[in-house]
PDB file of N, CA and C in Angstrom:
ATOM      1  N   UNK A   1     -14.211  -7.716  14.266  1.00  0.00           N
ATOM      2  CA  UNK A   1     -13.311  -8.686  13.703  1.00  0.00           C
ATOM      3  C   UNK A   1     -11.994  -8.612  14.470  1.00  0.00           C
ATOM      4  N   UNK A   2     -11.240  -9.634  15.088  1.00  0.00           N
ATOM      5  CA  UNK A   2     -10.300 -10.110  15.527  1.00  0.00           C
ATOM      6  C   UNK A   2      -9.307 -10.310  14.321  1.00  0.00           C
ATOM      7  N   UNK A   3      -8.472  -9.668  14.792  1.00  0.00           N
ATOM      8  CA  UNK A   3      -6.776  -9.515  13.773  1.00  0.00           C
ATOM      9  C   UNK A   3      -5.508 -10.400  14.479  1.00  0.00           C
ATOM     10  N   UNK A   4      -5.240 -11.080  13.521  1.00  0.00           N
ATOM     11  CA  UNK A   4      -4.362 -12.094  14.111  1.00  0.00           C
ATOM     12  C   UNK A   4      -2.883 -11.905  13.010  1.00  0.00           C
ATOM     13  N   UNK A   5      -3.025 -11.892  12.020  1.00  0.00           N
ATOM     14  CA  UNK A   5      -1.931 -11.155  10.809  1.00  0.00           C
ATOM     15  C   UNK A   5      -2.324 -10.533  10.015  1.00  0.00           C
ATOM     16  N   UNK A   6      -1.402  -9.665   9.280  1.00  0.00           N
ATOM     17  CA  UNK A   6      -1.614  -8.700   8.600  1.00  0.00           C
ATOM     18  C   UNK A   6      -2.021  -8.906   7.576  1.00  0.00           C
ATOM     19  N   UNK A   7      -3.269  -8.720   6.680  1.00  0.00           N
ATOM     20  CA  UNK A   7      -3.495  -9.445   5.330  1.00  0.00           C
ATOM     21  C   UNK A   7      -2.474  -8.844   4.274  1.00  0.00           C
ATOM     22  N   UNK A   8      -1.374  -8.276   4.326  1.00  0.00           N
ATOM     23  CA  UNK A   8      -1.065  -7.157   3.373  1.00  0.00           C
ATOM     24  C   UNK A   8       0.687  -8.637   3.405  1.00  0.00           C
ATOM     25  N   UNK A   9       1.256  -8.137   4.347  1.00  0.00           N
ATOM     26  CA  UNK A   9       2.504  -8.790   4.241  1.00  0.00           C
ATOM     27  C   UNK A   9       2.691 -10.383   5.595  1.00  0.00           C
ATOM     28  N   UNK A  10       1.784 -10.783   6.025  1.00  0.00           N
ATOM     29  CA  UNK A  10       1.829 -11.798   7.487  1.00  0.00           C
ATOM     30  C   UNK A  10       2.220 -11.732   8.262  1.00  0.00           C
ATOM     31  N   UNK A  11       2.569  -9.856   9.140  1.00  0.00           N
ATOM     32  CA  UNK A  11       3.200 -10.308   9.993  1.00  0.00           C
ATOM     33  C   UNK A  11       1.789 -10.296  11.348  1.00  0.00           C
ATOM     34  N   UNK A  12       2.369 -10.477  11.971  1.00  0.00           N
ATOM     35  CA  UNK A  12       1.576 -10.687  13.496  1.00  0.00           C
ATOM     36  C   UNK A  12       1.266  -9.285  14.282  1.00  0.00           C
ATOM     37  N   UNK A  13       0.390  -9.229  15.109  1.00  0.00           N
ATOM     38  CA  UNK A  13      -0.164  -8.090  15.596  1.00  0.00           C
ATOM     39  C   UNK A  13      -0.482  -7.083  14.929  1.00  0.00           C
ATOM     40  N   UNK A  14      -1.408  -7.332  14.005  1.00  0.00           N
ATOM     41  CA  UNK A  14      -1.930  -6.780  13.339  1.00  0.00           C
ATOM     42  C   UNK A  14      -3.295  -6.071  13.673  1.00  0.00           C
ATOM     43  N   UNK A  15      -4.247  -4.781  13.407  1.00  0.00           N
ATOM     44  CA  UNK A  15      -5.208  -4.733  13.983  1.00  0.00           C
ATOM     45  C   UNK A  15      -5.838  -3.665  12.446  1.00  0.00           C
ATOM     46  N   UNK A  16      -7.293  -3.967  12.954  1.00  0.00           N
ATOM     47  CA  UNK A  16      -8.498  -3.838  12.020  1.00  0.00           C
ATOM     48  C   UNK A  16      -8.136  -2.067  11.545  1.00  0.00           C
ATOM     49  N   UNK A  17      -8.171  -1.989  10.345  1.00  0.00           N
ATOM     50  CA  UNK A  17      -8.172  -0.510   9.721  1.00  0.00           C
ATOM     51  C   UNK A  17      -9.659  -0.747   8.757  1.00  0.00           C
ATOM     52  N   UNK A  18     -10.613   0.634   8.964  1.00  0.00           N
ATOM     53  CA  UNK A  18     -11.373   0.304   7.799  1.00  0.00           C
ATOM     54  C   UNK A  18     -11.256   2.023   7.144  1.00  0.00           C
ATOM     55  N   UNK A  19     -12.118   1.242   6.140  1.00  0.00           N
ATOM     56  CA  UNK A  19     -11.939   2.902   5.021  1.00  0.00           C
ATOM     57  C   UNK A  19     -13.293   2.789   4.416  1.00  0.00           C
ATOM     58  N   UNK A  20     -13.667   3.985   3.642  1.00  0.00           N
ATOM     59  CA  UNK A  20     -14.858   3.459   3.108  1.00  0.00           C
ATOM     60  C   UNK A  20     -14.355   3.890   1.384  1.00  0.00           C
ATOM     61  N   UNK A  21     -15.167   2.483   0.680  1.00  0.00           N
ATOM     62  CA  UNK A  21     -14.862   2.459  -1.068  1.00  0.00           C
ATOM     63  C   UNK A  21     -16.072   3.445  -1.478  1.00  0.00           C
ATOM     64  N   UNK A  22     -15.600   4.362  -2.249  1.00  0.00           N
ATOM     65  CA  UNK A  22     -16.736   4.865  -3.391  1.00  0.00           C
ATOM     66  C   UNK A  22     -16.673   4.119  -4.783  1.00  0.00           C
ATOM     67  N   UNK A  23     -17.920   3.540  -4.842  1.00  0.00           N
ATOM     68  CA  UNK A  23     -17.986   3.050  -5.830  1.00  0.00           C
ATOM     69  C   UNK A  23     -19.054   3.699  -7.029  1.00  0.00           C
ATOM     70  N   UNK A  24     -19.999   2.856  -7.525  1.00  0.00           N
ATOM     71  CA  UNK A  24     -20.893   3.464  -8.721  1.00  0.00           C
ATOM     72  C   UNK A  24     -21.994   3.405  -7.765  1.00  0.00           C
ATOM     73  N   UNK A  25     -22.338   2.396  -6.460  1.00  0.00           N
ATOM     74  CA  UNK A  25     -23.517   2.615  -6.005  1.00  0.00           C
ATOM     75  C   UNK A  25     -23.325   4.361  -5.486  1.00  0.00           C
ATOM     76  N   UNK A  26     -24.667   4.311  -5.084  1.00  0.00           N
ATOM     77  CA  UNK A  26     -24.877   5.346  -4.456  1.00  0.00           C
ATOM     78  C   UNK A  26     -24.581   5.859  -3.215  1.00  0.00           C
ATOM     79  N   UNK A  27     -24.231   5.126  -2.313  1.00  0.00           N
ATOM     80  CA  UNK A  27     -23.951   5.067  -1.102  1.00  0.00           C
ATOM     81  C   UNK A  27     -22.579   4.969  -1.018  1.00  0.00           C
ATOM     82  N   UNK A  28     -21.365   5.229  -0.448  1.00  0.00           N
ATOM     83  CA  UNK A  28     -20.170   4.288   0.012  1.00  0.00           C
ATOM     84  C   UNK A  28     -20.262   3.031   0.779  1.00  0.00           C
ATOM     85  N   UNK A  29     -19.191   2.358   0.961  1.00  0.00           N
ATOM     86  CA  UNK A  29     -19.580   1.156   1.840  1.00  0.00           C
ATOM     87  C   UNK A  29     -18.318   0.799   2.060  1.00  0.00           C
ATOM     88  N   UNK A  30     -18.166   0.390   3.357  1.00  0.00           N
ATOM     89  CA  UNK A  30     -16.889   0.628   4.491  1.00  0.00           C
ATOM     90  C   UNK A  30     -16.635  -1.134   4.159  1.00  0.00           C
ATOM     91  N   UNK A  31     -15.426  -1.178   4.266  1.00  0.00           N
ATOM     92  CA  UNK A  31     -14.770  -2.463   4.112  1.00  0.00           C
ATOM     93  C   UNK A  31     -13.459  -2.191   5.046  1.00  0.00           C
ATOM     94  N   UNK A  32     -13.214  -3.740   5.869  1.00  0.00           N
ATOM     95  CA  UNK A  32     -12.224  -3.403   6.701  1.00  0.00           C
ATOM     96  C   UNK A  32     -10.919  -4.400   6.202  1.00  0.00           C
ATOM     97  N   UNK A  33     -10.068  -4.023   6.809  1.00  0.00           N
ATOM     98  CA  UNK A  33      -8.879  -5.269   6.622  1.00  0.00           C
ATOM     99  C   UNK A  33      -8.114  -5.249   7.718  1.00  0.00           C
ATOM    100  N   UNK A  34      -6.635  -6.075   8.515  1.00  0.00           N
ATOM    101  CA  UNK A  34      -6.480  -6.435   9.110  1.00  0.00           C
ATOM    102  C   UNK A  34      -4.722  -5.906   8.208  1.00  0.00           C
ATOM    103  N   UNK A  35      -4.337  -4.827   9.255  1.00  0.00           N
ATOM    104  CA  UNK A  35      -3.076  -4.592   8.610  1.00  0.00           C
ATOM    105  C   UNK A  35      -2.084  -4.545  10.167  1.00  0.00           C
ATOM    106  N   UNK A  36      -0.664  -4.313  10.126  1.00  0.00           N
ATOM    107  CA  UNK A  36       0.066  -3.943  10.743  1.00  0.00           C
ATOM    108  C   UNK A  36       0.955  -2.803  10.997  1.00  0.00           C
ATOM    109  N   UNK A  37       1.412  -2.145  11.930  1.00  0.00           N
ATOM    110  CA  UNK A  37       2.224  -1.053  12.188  1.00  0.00           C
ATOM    111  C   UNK A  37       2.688  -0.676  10.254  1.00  0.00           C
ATOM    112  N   UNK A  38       3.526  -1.573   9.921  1.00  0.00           N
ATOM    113  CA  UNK A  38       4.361  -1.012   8.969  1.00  0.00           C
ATOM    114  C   UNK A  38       3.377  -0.914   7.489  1.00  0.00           C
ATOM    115  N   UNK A  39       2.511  -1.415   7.058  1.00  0.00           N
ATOM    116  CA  UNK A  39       1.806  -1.462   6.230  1.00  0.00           C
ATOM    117  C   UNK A  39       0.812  -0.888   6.016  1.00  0.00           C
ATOM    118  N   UNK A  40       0.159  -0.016   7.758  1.00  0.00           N
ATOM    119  CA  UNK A  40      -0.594   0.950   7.554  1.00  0.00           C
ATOM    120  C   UNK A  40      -0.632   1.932   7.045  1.00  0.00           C
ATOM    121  N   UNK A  41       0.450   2.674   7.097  1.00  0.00           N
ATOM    122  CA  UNK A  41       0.963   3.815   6.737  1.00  0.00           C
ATOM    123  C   UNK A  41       0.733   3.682   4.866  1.00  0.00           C
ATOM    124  N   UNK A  42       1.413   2.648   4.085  1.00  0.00           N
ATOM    125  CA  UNK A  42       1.184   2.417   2.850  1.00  0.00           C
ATOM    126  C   UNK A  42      -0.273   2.113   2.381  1.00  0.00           C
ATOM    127  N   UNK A  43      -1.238   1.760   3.702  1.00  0.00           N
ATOM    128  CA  UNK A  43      -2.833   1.748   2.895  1.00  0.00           C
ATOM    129  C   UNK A  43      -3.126   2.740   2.943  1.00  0.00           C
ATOM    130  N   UNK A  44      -2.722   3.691   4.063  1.00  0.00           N
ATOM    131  CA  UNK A  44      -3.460   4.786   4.113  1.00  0.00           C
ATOM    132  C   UNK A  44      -2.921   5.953   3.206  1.00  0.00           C
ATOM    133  N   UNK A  45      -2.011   5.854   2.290  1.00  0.00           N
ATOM    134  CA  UNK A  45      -1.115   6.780   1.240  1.00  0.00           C
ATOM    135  C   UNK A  45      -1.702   6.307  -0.085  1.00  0.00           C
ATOM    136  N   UNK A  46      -2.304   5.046  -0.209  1.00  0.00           N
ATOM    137  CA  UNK A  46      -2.990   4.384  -1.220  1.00  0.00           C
ATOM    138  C   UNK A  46      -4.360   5.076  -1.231  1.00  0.00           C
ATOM    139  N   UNK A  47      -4.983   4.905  -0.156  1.00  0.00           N
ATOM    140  CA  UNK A  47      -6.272   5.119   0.283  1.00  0.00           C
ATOM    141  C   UNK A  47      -6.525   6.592  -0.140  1.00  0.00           C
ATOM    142  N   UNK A  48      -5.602   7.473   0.336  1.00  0.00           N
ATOM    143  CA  UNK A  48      -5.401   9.221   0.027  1.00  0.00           C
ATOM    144  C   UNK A  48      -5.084   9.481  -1.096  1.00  0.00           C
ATOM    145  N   UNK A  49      -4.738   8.512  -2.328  1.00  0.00           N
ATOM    146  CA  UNK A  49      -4.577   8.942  -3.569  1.00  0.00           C
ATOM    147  C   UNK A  49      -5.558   8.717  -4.392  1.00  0.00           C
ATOM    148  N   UNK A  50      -5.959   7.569  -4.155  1.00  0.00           N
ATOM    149  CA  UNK A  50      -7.279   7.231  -4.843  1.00  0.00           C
ATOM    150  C   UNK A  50      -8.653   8.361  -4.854  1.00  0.00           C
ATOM    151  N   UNK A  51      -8.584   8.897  -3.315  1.00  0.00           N
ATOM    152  CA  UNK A  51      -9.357   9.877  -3.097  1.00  0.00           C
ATOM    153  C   UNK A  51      -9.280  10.695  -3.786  1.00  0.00           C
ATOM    154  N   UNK A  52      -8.104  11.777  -4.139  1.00  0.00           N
ATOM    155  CA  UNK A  52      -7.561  12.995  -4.952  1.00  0.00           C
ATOM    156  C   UNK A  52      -8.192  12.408  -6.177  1.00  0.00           C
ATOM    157  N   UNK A  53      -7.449  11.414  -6.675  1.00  0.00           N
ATOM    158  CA  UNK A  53      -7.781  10.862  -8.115  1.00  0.00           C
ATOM    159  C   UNK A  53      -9.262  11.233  -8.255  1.00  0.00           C
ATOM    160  N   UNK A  54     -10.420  10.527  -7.706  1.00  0.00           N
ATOM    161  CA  UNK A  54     -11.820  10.664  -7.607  1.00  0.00           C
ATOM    162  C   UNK A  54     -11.909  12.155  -7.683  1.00  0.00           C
ATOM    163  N   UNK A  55     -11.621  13.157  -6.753  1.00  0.00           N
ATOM    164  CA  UNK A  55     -11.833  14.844  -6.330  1.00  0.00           C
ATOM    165  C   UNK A  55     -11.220  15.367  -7.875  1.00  0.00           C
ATOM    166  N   UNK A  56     -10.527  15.304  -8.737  1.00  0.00           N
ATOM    167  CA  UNK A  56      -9.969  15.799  -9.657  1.00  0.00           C
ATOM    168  C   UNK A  56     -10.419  15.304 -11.076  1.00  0.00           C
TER     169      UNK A  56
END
């Protein structure tokens, strides 16, 4: 997938981050999005809490 803006806030030059969701299936399953410099940092602090949350 080609990143053209950031789905999070619009800015431009944005590029593909994926993560993978645990859900109730059994498996995980990787979903990507299209973020930028400044907004990565906040998925990936999102992304790392949710995790703990799940581990605890």
């Amino acid at each position: 997938m080609k990143c053209i803006r950031c789905e999070f806030c619009g800015a431009e030059l944005a590029q593909q981050v994926c993560t993978l969701v645990l859900a109730e299936e059994p498996d995980p399953q990787e979903f990507c999005w299209c973020v930028c410099d400044t907004c990565r940092e906040d998925f990936q602090k999102r992304t790392m809490r949710v995790l703990l949350d799940k581990g605890s």
